[in-house]
Protein backbone atom coordinates (compact mmCIF):
# COMPACT_ATOMS: atom_id res chain seq x y z
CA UNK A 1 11.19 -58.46 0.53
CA UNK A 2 8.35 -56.42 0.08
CA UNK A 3 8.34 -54.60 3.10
CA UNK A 4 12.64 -54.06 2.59
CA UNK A 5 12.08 -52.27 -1.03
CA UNK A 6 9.03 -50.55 0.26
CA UNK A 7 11.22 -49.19 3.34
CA UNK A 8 14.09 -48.54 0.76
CA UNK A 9 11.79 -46.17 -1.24
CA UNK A 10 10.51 -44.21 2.01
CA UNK A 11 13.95 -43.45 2.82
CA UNK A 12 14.79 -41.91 -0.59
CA UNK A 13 11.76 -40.31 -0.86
CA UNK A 14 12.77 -38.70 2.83
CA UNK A 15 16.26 -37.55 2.19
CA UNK A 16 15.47 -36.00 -1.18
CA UNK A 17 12.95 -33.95 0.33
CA UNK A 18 14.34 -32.82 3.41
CA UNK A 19 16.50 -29.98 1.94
CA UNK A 20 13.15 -28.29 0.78
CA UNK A 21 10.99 -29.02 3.22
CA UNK A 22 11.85 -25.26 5.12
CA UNK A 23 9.49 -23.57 2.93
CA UNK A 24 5.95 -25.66 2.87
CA UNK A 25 4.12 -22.64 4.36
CA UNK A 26 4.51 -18.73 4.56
CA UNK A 27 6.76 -16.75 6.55
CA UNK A 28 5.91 -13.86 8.25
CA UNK A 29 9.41 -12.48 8.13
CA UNK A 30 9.71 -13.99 4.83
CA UNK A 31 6.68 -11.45 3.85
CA UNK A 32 8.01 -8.69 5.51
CA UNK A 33 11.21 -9.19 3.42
CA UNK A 34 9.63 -8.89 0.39
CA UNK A 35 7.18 -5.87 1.14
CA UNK A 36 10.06 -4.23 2.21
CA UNK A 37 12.24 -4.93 -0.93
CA UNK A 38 10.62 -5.58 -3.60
CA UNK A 39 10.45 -2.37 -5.35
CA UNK A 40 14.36 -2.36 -5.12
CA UNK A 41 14.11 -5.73 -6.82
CA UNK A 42 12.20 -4.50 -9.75
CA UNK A 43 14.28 -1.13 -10.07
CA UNK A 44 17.33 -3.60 -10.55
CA UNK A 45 15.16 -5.69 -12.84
CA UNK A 46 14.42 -2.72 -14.73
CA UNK A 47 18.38 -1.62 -15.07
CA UNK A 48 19.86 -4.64 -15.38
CA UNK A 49 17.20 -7.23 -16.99
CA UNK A 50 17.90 -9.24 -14.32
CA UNK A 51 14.17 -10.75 -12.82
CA UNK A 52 12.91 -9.68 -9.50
CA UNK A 53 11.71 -13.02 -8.65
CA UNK A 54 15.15 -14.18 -8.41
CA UNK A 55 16.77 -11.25 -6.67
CA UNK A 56 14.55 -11.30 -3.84
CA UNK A 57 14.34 -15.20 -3.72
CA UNK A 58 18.21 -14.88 -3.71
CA UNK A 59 17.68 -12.22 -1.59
CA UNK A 60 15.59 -14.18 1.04
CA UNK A 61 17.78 -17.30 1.19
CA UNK A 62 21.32 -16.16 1.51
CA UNK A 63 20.01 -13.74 4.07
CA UNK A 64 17.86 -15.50 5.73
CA UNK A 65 15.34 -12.76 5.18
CA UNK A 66 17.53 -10.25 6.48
CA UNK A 67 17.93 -12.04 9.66
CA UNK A 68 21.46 -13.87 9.28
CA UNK A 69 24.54 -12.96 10.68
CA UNK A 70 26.15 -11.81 7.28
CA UNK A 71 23.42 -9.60 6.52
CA UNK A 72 23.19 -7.83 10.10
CA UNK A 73 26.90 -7.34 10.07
CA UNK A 74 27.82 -6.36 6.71
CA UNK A 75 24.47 -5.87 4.95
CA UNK A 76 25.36 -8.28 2.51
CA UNK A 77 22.14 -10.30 1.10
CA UNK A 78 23.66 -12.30 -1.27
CA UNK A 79 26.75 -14.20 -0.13
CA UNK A 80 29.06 -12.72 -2.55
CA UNK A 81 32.70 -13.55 -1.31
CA UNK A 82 35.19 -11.16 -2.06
CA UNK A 83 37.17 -11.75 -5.21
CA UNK A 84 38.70 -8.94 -7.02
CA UNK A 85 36.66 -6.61 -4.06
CA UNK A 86 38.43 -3.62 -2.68
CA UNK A 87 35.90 -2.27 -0.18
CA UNK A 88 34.94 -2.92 3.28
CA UNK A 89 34.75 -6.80 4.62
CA UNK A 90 33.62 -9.11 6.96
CA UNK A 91 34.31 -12.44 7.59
CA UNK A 92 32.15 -15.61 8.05
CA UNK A 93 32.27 -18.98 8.16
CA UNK A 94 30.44 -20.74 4.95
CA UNK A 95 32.51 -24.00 3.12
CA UNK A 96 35.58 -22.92 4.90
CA UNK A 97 36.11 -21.28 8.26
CA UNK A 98 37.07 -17.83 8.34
CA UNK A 99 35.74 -16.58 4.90
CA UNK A 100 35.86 -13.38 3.51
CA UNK A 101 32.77 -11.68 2.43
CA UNK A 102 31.86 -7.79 0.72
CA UNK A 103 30.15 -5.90 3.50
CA UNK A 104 28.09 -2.92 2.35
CA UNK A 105 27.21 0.65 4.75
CA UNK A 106 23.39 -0.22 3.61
CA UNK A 107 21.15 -2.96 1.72
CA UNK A 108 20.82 -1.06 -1.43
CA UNK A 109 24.59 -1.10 -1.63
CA UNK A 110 24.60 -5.13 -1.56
CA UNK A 111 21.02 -4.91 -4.23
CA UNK A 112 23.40 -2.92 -6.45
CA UNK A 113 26.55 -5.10 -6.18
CA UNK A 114 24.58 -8.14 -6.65
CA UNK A 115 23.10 -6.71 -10.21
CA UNK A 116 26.53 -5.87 -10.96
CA UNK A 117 28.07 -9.31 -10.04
CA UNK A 118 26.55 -11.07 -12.70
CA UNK A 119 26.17 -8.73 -14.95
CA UNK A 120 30.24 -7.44 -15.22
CA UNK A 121 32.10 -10.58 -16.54
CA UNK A 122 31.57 -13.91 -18.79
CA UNK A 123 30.48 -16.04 -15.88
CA UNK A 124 26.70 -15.81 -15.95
CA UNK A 125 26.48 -14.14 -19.51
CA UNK A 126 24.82 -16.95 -20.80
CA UNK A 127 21.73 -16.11 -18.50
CA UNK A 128 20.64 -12.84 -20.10
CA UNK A 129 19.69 -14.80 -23.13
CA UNK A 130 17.06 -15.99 -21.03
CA UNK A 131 13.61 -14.40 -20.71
CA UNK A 132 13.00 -12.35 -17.61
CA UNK A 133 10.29 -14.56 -16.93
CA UNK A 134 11.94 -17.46 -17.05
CA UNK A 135 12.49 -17.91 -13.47
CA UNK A 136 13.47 -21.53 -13.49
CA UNK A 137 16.03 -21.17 -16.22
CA UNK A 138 17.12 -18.48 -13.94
CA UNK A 139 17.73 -20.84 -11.26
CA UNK A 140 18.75 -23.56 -12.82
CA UNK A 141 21.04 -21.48 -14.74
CA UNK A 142 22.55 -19.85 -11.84
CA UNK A 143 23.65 -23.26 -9.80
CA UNK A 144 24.48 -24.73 -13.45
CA UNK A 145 27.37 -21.18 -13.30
CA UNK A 146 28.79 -22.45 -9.86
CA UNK A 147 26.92 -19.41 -7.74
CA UNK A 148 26.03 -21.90 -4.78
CA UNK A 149 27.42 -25.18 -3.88
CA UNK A 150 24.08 -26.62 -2.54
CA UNK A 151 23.05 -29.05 -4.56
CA UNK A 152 19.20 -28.04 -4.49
CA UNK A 153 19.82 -24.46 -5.00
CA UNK A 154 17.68 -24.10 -7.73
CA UNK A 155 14.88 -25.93 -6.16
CA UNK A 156 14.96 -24.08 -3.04
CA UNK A 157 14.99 -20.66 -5.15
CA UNK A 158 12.29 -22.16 -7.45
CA UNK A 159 10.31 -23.24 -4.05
CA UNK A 160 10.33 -19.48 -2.59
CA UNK A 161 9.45 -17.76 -6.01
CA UNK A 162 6.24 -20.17 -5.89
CA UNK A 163 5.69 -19.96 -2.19
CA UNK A 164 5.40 -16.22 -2.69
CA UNK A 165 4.31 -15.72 -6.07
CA UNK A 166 7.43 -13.60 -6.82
CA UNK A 167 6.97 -14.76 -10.67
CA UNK A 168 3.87 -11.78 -10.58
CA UNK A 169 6.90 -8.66 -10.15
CA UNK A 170 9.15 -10.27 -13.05
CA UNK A 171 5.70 -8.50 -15.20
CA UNK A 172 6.27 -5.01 -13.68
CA UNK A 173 6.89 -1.92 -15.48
CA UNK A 174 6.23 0.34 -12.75
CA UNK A 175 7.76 0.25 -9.35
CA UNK A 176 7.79 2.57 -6.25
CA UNK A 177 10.92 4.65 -6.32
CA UNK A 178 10.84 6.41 -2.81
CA UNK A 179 10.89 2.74 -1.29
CA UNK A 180 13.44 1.57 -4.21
CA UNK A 181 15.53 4.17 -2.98
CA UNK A 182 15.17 4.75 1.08
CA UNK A 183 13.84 0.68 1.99
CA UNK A 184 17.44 -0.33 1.45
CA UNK A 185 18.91 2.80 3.73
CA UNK A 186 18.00 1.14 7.02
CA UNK A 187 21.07 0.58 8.03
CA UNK A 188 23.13 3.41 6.79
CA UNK A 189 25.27 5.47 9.42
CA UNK A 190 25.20 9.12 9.26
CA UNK A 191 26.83 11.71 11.46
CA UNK A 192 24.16 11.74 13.13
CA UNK A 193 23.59 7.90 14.01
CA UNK A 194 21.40 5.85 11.76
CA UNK A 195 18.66 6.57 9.31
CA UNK A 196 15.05 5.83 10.45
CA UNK A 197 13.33 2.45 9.47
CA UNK A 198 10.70 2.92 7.16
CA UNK A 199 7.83 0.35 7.36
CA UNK A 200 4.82 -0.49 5.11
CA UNK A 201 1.64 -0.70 6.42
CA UNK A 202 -2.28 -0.32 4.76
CA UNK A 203 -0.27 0.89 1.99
CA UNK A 204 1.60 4.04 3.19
CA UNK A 205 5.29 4.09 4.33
CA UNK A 206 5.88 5.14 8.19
CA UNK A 207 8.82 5.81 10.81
CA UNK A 208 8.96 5.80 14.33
CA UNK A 209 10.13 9.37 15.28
CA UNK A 210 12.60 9.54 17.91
CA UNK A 211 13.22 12.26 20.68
CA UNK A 212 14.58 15.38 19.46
CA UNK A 213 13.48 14.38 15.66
CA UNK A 214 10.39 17.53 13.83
CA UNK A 215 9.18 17.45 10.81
CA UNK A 216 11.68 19.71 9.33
CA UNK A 217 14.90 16.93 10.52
CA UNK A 218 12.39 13.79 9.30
CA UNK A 219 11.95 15.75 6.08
CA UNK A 220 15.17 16.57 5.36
CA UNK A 221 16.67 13.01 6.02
CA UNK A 222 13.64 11.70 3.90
CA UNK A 223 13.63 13.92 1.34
CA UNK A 224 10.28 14.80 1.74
CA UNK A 225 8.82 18.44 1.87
CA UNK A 226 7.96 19.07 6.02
CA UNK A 227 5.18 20.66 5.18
CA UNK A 228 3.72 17.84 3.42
CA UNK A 229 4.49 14.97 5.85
CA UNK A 230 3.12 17.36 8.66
CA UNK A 231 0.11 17.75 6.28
CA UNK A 232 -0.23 14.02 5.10
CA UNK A 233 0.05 13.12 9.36
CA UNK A 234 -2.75 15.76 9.70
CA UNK A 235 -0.44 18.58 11.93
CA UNK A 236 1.02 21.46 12.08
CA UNK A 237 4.50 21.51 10.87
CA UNK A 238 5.83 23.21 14.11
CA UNK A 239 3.97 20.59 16.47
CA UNK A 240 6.35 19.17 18.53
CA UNK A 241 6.70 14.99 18.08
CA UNK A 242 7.15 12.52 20.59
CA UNK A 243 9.25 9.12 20.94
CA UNK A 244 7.21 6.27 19.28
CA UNK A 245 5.04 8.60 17.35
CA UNK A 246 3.93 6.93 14.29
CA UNK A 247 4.78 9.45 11.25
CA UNK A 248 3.02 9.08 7.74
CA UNK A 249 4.99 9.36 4.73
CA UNK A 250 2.29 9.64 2.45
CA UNK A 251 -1.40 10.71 2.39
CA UNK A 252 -3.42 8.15 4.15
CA UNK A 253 -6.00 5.64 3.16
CA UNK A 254 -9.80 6.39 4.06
CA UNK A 255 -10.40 2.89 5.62
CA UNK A 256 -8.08 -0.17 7.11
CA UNK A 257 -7.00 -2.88 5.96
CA UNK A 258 -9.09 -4.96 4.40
CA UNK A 259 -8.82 -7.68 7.50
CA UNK A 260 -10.58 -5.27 9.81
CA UNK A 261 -13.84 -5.52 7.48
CA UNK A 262 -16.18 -6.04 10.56
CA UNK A 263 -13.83 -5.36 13.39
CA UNK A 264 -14.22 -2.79 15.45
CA UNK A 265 -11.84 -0.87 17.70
CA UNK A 266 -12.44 -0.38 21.49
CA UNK A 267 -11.42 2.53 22.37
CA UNK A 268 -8.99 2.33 25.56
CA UNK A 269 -7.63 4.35 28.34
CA UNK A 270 -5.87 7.35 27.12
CA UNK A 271 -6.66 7.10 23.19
CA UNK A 272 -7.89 9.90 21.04
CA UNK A 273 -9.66 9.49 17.81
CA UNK A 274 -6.11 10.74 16.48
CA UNK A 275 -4.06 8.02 18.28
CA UNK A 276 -6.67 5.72 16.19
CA UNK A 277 -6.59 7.26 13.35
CA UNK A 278 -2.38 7.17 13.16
CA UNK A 279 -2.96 3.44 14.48
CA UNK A 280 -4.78 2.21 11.43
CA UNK A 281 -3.42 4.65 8.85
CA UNK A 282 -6.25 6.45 8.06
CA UNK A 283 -7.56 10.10 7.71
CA UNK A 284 -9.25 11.32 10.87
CA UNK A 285 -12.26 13.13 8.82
CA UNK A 286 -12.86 9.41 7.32
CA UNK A 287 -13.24 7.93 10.88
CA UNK A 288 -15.64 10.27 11.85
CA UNK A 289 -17.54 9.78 8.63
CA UNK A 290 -17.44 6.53 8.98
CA UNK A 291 -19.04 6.54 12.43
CA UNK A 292 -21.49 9.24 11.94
CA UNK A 293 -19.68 11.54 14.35
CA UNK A 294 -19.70 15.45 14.70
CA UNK A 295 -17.53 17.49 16.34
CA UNK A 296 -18.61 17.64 19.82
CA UNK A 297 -18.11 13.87 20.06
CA UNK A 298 -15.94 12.99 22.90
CA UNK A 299 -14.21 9.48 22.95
CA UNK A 300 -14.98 6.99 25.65
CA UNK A 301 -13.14 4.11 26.63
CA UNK A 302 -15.33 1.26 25.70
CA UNK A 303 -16.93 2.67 22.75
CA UNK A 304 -16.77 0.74 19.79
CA UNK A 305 -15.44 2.49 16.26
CA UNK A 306 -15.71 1.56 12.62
CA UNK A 307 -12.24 1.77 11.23
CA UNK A 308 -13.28 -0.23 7.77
């Protein structure tokens, strides 16, 4: 009888905790999401009083970090269906087959909607009584005003916010506003074709350039004098750029990231101390400071550098 009850309890124990079980350990892509958007998060914070936490937790599970089929189709990172929408749609299955959903021309679009969504009628009024802070009321609040069907919504959004420590940019008063604005452009189509990617990395934003693109066409998509991305990439702003090219959009740092403290780089066939420099995002006169080198120094492949 023992062993039966004992059993009995296992098996609870099991099924309630299988719906939250996804998120025991960090993401990489998760990450990514949230380097890449959480500036846009606070700007709608900031607007609408609505916490980041829960925008890019919201964010991160309807979307599947970007990755699901609604969001690579119609940009839309929220699951918003589309009652009383007029623009563009797509259509997905979700509790019915066959459902319509707002599609957006870029990510911003669907941060924006989103803000607007439950800000614009009586539905989820009740929630801006709440502090922004309050993430869990938030949450709670939010499956409590019918915007999911899961019945461990809130746990699962309370679960991510934890995870990731999203609770820290609900205290922001400052945010980035180049990536607010361009990190939710990715996807936008312009006569042209589409607008560059912009990554983060060792805390500068970067592109890929892509054949045909100079300074003067990345600068005026960016909006971002040529002369200074040519300076902040250490070039002249008539050098011709190449496919894959990594291009700065901001000065860079003097050392690497921190997780290269004590890691050299080899230097390999066909690298110059530039290719190194662009590689870790830092200056070029701070990697030959670093490694005590003047300017007669002529790269080897083998030699060992001090990027940190």
């Amino acid at each position: 009888m023992i062993m039966k009850r004992l059993l009995f309890f296992v098996l609870i124990v099991s099924f309630v905790l299988v719906p939250t079980m996804g998120q025991t350990r960090k993401n990489g892509q998760y990450q990514n999401y949230i380097n890449q958007y959480k500036d846009l998060a606070i700007e709608q914070m900031v607007r609408y009083r609505i916490p980041a936490s829960i925008t890019l937790a919201q964010g991160l599970l309807e979307s599947g970090a970007g990755m699901s089929e609604l969001a690579r189709k119609g940009n839309n990172h929220f699951g918003i269906k589309c009652h009383d929408w007029t623009g563009a749609t797509t259509y997905h299955d979700d509790d019915e087959r066959g459902e319509c959903f707002r599609a957006y021309k870029n990510v911003r679009e669907s941060y924006e909607d989103h803000s607007r969504f439950l800000t614009g009628g009586q539905r989820y009024r009740r929630l801006f009584s709440l502090r922004r802070t309050d993430y869990k009321g938030w949450a709670y609040g939010l499956k409590a005003c019918g915007y999911a069907t899961n019945p461990q919504y809130a746990q699962k959004l309370i679960g991510i916010i934890e995870l990731y420590q999203l609770d820290k940019y609900d205290h922001a008063t400052h945010y980035d506003h180049f990536m607010a604005k361009h990190a939710g452009q990715d996807q936008l189509y312009t006569q042209g074709g589409t607008l560059h990617p912009i990554y983060l990395y060792n805390k500068n934003y970067y592109i890929y350039a892509r054949e045909g693109d100079t300074f003067k066409s990345i600068g005026k998509e960016i909006g971002i004098s040529y002369r200074a991305i040519a300076k902040y990439n250490e070039r002249d702003k008539k050098d011709v750029l190449h496919k894959g090219e990594i291009i700065y959009l901001k000065k860079k740092q003097k050392k690497a990231p921190k997780n290269f403290k004590g890691t050299p780089h080899v230097v390999r066939a066909g690298e110059s101390l530039y290719d190194i420099a662009q590689k870790y995002g830092i200056r070029l006169k701070s990697l030959y400071k670093m490694n005590n080198l003047d300017a007669t120094y002529q790269v080897r492949v083998g030699d060992t550098l001090r990027v940190r």
